[in-house]
C-alpha atoms as a PDB file:
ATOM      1  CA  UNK A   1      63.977 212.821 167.566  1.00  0.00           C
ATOM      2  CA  UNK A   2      61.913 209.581 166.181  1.00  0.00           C
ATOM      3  CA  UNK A   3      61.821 205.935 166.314  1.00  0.00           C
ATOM      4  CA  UNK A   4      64.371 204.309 164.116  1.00  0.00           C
ATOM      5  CA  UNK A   5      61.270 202.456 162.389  1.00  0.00           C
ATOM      6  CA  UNK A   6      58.618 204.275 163.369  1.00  0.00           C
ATOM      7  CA  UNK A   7      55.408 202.904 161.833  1.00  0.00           C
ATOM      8  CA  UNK A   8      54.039 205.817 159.895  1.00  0.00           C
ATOM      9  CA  UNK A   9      58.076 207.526 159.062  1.00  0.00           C
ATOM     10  CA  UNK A  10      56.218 209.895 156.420  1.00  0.00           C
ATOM     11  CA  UNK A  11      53.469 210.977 159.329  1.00  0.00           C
ATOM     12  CA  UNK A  12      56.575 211.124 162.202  1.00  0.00           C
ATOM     13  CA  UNK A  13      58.657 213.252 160.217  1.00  0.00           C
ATOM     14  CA  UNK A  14      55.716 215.751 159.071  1.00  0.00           C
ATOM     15  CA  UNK A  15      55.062 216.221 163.051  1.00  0.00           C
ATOM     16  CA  UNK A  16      58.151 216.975 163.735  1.00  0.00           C
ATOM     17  CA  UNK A  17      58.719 219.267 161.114  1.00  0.00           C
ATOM     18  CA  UNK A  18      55.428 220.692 162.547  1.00  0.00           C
ATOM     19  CA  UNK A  19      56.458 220.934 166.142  1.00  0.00           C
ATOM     20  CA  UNK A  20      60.067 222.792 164.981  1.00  0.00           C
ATOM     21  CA  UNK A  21      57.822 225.416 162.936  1.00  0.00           C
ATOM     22  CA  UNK A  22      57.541 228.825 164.215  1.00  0.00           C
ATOM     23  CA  UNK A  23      53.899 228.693 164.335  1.00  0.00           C
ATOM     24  CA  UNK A  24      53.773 225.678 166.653  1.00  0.00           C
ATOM     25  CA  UNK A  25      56.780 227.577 168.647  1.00  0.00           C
ATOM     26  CA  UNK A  26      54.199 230.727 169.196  1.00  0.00           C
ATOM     27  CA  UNK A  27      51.391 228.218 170.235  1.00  0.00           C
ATOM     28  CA  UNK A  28      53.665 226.412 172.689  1.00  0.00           C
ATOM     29  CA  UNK A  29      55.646 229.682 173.947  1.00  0.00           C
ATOM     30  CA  UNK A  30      52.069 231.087 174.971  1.00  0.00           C
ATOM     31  CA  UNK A  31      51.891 228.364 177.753  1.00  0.00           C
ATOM     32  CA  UNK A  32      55.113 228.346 178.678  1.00  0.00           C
ATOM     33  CA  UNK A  33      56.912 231.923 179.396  1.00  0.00           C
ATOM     34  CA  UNK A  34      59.755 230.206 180.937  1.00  0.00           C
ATOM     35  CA  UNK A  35      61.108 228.908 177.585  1.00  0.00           C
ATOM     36  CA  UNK A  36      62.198 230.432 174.024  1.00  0.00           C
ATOM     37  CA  UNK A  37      61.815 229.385 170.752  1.00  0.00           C
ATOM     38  CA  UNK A  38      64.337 227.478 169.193  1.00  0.00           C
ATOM     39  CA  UNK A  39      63.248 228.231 165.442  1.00  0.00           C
ATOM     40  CA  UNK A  40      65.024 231.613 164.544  1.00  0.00           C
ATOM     41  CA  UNK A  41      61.624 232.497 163.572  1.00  0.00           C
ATOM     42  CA  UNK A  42      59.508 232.283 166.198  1.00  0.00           C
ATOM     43  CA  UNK A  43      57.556 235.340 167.752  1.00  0.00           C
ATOM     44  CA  UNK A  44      59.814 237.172 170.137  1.00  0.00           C
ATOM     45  CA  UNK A  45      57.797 240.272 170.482  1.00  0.00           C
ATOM     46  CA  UNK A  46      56.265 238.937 173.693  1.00  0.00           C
ATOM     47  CA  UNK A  47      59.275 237.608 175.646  1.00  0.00           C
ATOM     48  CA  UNK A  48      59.445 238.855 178.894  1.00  0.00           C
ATOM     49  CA  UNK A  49      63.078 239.943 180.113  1.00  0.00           C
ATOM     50  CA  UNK A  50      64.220 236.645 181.662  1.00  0.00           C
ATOM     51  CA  UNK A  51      63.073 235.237 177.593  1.00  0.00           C
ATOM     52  CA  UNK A  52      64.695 237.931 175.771  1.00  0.00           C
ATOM     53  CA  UNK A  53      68.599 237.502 177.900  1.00  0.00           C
ATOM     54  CA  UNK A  54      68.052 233.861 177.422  1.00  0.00           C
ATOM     55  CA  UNK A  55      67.677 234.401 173.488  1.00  0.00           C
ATOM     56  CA  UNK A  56      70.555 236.802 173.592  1.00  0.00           C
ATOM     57  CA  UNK A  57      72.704 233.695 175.365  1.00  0.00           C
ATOM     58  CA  UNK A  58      71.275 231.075 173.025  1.00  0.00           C
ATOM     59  CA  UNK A  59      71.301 233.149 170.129  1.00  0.00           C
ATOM     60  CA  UNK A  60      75.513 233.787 170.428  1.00  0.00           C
ATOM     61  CA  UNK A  61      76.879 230.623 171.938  1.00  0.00           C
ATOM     62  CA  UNK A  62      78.467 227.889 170.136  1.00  0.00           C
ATOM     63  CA  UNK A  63      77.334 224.635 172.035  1.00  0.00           C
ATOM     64  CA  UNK A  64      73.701 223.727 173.811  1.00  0.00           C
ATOM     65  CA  UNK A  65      72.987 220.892 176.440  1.00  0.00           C
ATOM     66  CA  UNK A  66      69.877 219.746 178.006  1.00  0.00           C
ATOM     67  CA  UNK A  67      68.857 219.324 181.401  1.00  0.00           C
ATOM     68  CA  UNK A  68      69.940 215.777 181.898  1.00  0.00           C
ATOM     69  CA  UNK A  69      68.362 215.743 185.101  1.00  0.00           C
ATOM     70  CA  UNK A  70      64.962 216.334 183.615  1.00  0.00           C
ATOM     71  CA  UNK A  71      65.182 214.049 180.428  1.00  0.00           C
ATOM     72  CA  UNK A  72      65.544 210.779 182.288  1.00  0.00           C
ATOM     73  CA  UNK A  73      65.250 208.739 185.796  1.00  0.00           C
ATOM     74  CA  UNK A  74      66.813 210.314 188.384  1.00  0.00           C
ATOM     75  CA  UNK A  75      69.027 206.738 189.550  1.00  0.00           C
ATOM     76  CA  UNK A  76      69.916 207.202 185.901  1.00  0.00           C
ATOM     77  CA  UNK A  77      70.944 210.687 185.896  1.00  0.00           C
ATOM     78  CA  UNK A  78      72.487 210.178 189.542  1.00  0.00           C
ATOM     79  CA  UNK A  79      74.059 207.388 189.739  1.00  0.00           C
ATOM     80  CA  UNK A  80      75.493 206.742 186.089  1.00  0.00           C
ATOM     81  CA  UNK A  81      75.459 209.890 184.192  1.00  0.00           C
ATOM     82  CA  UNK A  82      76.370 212.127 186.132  1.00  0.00           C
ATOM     83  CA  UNK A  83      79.754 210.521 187.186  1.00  0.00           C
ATOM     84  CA  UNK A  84      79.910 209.159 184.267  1.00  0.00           C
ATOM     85  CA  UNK A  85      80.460 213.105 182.308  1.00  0.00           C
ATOM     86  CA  UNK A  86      82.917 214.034 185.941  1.00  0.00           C
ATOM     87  CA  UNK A  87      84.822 210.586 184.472  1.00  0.00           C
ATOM     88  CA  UNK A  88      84.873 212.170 181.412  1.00  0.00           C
ATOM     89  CA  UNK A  89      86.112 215.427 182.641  1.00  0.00           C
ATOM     90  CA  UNK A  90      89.466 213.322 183.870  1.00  0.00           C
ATOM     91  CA  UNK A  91      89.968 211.328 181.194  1.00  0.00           C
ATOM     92  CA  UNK A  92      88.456 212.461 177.943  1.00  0.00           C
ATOM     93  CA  UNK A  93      90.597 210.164 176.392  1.00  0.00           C
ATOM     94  CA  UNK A  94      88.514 206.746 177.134  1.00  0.00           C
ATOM     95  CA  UNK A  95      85.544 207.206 175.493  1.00  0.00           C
ATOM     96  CA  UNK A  96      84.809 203.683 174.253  1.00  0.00           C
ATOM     97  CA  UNK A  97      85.632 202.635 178.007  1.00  0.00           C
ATOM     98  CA  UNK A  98      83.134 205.139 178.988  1.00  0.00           C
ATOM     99  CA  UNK A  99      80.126 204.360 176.475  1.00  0.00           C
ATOM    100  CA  UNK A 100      80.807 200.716 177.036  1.00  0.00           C
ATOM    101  CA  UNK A 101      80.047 201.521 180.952  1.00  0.00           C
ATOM    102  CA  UNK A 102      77.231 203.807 180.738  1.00  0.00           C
ATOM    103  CA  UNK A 103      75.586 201.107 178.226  1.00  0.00           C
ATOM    104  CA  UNK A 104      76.273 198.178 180.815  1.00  0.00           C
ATOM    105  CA  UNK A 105      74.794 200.253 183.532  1.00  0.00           C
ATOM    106  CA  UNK A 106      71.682 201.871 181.736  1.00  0.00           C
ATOM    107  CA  UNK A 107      70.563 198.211 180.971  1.00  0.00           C
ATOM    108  CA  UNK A 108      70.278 197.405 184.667  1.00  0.00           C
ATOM    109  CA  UNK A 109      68.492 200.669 185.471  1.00  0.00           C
ATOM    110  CA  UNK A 110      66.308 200.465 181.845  1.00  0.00           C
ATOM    111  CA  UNK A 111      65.069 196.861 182.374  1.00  0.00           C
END
């Protein structure tokens, strides 16, 4: 993910094409055994079991979310998100109703 105008586009898009690369995914994994690489070819040789069933699972599921909890403020994630995706759950069917109020709500949080 980048800026929609990022000041050097040519210099953001060669770092993240850098940071998705296998060899930066072997660099990275090396620090952190808790996580696997998302590039297919990434290093797995060194996984330890909890790495290599959490491949498996990555590796043959259809759909991926992130930990919303972790990616942004907690009275964010708490208080509009979270309900916000239970809303969602009972009515799938109002989703302009729904962006509309988590947009309203994430200004007063994001000011």
């Amino acid at each position: 993910m980048m800026a929609k105008k990022p000041k050097n586009e040519a210099g953001a898009k060669a770092l993240l094409e850098y940071i998705g690369s296998a060899d930066a995914e072997n660099i990275y994994l090396k620090t952190d055994p808790g996580n696997v690489g998302a590039n297919t070819k990434a290093d797995t040789a060194g996984y330890n079991a909890v790495q290599k069933k959490s491949a498996e699972i990555i590796g043959t599921t259809k759909n991926i979310a992130q930990f919303l909890d972790r990616d942004t403020r907690p009275d964010f994630a708490s208080t509009v998100m979270i309900p916000a995706l239970q809303d969602f759950i009972k009515n799938p069917n109002d989703i302009n109703g729904l962006t509309s109020s988590i947009e309203k709500q994430k200004k007063s949080i994001f000011v």
